[in-house]
PDB file of N, CA and C in Angstrom:
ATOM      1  N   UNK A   1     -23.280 -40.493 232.296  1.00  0.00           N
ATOM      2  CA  UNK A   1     -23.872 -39.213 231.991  1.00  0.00           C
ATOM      3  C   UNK A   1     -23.021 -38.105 232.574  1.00  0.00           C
ATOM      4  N   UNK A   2     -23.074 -36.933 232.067  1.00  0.00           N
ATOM      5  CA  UNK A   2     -22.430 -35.529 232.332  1.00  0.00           C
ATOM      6  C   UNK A   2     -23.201 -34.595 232.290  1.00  0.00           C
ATOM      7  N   UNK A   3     -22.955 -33.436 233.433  1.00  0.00           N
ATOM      8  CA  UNK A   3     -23.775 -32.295 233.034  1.00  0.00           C
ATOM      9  C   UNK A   3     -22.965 -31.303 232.317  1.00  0.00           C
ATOM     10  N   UNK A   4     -23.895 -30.679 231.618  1.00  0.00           N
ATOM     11  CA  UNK A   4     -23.082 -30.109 230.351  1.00  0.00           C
ATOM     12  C   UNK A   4     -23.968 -28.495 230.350  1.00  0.00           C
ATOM     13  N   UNK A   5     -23.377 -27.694 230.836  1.00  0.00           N
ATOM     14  CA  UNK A   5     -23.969 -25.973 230.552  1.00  0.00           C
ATOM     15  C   UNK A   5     -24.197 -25.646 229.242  1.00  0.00           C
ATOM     16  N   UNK A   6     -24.856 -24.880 228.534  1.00  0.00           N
ATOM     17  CA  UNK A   6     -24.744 -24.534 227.011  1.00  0.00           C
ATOM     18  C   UNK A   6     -25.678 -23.495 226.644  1.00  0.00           C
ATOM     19  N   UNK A   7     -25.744 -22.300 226.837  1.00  0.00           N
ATOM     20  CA  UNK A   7     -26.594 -21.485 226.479  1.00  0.00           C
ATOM     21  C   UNK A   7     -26.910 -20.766 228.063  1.00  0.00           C
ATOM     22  N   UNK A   8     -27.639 -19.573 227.710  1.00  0.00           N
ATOM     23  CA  UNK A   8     -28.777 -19.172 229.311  1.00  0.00           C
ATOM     24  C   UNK A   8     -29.700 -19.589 229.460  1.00  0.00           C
ATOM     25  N   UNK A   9     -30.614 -19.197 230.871  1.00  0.00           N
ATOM     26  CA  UNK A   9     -31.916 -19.670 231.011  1.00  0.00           C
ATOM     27  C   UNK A   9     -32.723 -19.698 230.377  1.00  0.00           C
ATOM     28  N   UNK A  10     -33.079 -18.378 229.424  1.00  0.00           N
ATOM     29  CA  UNK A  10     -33.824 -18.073 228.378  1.00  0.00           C
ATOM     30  C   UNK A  10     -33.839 -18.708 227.244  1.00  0.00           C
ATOM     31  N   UNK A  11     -32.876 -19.397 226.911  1.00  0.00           N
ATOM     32  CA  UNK A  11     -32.985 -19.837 225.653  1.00  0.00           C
ATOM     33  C   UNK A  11     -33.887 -21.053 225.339  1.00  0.00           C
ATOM     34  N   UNK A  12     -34.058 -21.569 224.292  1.00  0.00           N
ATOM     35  CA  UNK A  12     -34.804 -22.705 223.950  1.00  0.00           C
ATOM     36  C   UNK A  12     -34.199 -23.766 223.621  1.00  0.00           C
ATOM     37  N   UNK A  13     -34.059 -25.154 224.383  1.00  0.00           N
ATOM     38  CA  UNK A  13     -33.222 -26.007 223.636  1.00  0.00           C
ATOM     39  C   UNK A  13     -34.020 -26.749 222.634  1.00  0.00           C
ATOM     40  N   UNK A  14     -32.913 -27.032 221.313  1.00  0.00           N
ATOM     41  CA  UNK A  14     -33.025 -27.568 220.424  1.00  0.00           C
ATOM     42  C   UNK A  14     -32.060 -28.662 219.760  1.00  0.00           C
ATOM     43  N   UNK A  15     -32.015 -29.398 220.309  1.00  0.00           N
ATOM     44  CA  UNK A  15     -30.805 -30.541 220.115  1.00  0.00           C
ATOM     45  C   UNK A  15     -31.336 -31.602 218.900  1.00  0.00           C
ATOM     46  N   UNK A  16     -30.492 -31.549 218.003  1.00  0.00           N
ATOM     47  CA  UNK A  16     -30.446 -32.302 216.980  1.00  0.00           C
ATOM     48  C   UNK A  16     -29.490 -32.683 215.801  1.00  0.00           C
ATOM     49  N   UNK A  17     -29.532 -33.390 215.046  1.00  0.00           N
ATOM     50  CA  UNK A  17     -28.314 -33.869 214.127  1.00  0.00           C
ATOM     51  C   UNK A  17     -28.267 -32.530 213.377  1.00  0.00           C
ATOM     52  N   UNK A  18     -27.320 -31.538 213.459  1.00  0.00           N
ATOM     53  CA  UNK A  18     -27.202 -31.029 212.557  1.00  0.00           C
ATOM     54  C   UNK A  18     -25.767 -30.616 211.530  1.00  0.00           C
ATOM     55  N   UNK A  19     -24.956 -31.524 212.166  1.00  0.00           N
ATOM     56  CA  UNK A  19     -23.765 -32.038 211.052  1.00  0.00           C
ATOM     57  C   UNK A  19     -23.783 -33.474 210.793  1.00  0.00           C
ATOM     58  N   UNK A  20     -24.846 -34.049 210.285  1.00  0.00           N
ATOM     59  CA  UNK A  20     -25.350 -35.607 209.743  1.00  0.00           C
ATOM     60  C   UNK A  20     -24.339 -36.466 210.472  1.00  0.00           C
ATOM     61  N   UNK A  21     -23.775 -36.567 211.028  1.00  0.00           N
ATOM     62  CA  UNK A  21     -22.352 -37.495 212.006  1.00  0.00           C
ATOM     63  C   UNK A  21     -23.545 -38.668 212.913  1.00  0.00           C
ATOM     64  N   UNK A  22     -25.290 -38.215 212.395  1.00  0.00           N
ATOM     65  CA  UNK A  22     -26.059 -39.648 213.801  1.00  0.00           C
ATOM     66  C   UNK A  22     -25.612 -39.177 214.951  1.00  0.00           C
ATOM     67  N   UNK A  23     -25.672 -37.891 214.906  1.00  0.00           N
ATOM     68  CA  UNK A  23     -25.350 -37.767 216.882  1.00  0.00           C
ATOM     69  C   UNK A  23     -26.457 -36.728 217.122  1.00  0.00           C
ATOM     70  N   UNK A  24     -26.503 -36.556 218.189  1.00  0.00           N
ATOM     71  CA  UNK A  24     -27.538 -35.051 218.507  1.00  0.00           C
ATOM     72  C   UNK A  24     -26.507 -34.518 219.502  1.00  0.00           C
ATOM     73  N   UNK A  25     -26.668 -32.850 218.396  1.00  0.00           N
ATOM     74  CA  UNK A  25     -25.384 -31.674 218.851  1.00  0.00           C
ATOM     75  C   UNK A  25     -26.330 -30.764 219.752  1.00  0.00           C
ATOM     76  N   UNK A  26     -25.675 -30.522 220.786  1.00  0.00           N
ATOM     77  CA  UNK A  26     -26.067 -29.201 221.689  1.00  0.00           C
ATOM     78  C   UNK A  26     -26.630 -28.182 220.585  1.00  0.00           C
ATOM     79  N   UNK A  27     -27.171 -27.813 220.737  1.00  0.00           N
ATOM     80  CA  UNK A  27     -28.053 -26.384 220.486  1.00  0.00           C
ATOM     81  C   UNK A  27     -29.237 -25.787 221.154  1.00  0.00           C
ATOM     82  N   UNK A  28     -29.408 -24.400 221.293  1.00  0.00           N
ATOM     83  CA  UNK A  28     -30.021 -23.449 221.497  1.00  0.00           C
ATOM     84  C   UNK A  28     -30.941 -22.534 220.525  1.00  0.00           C
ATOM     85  N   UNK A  29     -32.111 -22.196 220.886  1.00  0.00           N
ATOM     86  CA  UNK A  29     -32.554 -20.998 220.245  1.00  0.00           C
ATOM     87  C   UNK A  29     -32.778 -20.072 221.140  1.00  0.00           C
ATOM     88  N   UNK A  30     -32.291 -18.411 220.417  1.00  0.00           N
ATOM     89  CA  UNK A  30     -32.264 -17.557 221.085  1.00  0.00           C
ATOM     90  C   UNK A  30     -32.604 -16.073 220.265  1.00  0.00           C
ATOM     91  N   UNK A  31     -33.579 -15.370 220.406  1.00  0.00           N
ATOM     92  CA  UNK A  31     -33.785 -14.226 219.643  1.00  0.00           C
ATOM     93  C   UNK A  31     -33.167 -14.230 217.737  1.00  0.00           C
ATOM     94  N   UNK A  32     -33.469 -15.090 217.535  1.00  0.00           N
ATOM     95  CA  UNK A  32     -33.320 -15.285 216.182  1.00  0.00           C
ATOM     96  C   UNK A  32     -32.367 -15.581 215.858  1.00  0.00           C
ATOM     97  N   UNK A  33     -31.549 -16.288 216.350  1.00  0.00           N
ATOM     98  CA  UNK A  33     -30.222 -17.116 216.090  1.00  0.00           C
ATOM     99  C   UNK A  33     -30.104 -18.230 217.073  1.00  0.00           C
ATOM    100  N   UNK A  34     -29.332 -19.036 216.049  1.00  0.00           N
ATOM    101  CA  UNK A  34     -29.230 -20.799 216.275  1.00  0.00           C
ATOM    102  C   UNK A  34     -27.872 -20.978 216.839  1.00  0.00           C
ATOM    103  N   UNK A  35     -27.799 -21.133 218.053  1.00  0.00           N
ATOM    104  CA  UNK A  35     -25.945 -20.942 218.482  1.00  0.00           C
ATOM    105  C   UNK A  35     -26.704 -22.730 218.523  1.00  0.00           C
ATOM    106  N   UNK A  36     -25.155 -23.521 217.472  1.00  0.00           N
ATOM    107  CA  UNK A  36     -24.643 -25.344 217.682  1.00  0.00           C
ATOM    108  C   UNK A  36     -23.856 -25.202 218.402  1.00  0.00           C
ATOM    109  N   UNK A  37     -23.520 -26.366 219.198  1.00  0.00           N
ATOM    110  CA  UNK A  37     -22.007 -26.914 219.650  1.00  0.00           C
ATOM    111  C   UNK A  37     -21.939 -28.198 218.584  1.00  0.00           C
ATOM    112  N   UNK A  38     -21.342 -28.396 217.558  1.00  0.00           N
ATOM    113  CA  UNK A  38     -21.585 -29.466 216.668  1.00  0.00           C
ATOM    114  C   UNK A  38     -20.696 -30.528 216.976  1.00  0.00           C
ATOM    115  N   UNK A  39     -20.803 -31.478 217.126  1.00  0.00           N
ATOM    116  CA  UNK A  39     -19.998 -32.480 217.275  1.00  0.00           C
ATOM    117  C   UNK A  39     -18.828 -32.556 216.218  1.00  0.00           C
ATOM    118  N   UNK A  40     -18.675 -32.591 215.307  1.00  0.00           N
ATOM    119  CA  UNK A  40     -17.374 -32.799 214.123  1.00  0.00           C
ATOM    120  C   UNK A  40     -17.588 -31.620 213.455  1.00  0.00           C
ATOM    121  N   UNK A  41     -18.478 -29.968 213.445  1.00  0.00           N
ATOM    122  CA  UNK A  41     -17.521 -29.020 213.611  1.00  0.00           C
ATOM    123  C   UNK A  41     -17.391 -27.760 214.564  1.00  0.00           C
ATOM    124  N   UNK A  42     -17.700 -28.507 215.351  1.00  0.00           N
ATOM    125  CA  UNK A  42     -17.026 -27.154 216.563  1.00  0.00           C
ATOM    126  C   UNK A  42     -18.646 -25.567 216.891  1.00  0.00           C
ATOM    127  N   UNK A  43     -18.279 -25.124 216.937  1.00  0.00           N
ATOM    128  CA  UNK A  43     -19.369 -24.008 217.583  1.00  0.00           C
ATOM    129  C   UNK A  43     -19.332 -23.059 216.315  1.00  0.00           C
ATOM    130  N   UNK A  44     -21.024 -22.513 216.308  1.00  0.00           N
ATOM    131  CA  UNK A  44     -21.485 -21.639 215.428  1.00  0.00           C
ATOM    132  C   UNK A  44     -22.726 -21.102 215.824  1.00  0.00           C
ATOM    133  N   UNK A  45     -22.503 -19.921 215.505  1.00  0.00           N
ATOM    134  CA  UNK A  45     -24.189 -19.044 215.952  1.00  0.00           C
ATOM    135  C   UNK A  45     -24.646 -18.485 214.294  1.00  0.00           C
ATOM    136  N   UNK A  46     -25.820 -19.249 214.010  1.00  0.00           N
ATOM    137  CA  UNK A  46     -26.812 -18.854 212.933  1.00  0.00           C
ATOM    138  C   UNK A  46     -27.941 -17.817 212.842  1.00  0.00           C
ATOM    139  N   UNK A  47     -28.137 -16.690 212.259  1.00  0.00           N
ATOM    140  CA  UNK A  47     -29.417 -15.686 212.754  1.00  0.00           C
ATOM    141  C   UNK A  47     -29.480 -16.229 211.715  1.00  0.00           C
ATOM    142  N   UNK A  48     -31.040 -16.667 211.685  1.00  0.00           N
ATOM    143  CA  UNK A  48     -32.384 -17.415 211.222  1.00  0.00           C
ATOM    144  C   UNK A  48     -33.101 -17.347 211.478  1.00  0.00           C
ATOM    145  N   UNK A  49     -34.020 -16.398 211.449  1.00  0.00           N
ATOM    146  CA  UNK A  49     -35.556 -15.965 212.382  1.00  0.00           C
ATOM    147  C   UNK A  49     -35.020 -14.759 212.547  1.00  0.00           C
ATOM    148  N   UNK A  50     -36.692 -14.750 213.530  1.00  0.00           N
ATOM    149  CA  UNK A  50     -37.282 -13.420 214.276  1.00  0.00           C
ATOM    150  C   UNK A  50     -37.153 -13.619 215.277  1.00  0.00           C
ATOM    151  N   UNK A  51     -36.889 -12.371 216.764  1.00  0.00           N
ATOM    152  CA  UNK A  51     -36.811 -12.763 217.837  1.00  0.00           C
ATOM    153  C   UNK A  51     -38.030 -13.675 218.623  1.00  0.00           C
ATOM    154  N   UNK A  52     -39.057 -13.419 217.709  1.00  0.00           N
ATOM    155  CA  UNK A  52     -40.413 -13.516 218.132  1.00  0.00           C
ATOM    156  C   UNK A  52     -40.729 -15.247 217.550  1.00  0.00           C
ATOM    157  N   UNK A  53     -40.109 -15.413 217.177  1.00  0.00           N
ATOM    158  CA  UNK A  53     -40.266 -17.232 216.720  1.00  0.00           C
ATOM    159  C   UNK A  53     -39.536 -18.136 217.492  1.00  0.00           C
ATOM    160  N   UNK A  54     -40.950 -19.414 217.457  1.00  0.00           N
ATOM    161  CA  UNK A  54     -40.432 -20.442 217.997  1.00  0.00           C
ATOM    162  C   UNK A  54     -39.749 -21.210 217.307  1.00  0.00           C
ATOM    163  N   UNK A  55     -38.862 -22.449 217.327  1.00  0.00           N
ATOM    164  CA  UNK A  55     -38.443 -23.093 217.002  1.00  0.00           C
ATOM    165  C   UNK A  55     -39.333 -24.148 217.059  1.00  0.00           C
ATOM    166  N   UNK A  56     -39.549 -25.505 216.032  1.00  0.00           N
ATOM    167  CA  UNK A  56     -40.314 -26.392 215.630  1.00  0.00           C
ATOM    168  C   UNK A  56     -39.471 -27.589 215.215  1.00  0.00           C
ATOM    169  N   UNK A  57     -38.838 -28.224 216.705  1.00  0.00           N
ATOM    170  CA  UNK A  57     -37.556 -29.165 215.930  1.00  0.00           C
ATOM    171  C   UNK A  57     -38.656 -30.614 215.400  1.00  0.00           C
ATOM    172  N   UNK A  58     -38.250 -31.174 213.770  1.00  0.00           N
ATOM    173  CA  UNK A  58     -38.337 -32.565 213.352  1.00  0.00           C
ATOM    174  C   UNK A  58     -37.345 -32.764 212.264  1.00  0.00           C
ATOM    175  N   UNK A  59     -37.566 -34.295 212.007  1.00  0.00           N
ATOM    176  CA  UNK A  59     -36.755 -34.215 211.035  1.00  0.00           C
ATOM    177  C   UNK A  59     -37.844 -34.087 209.455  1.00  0.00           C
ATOM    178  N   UNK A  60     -37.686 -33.168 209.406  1.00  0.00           N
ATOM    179  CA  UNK A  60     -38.275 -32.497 207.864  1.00  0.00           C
ATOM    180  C   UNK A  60     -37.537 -33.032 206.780  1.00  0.00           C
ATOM    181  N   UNK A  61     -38.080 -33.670 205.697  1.00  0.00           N
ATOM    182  CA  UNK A  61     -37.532 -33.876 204.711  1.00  0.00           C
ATOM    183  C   UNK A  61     -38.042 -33.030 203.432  1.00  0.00           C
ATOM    184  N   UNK A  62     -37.449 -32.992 202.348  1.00  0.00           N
ATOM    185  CA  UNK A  62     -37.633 -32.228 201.063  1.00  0.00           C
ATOM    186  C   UNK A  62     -37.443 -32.591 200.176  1.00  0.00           C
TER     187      UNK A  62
END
């Protein structure tokens, strides 16, 4: 195991597959954007929401 920093105090973690690779990528929620650390591609911050929303991690299908 490693400790691994990723985000501030405030934020909300949300760790999950989100470049399909079967891994779970670092992520954060934070005032309405989704900062990944993605495993196979690298770092991205998503505004998606309201500052005022929670995040609701599953795996949702459609």
């Amino acid at each position: 195991f490693a400790e691994i920093r990723f985000g501030i105090a405030a934020d909300i973690p949300v760790p999950a597959d989100y470049d399909g690779d079967g891994r779970a990528d670092l992520a954060v929620f934070r005032d309405g954007v989704w900062y990944l650390q993605r495993s196979t591609a690298g770092f991205t911050g998503v505004a998606f929401g309201a500052a005022t929303d929670k995040p609701v991690p599953n795996a949702f299908i459609f």
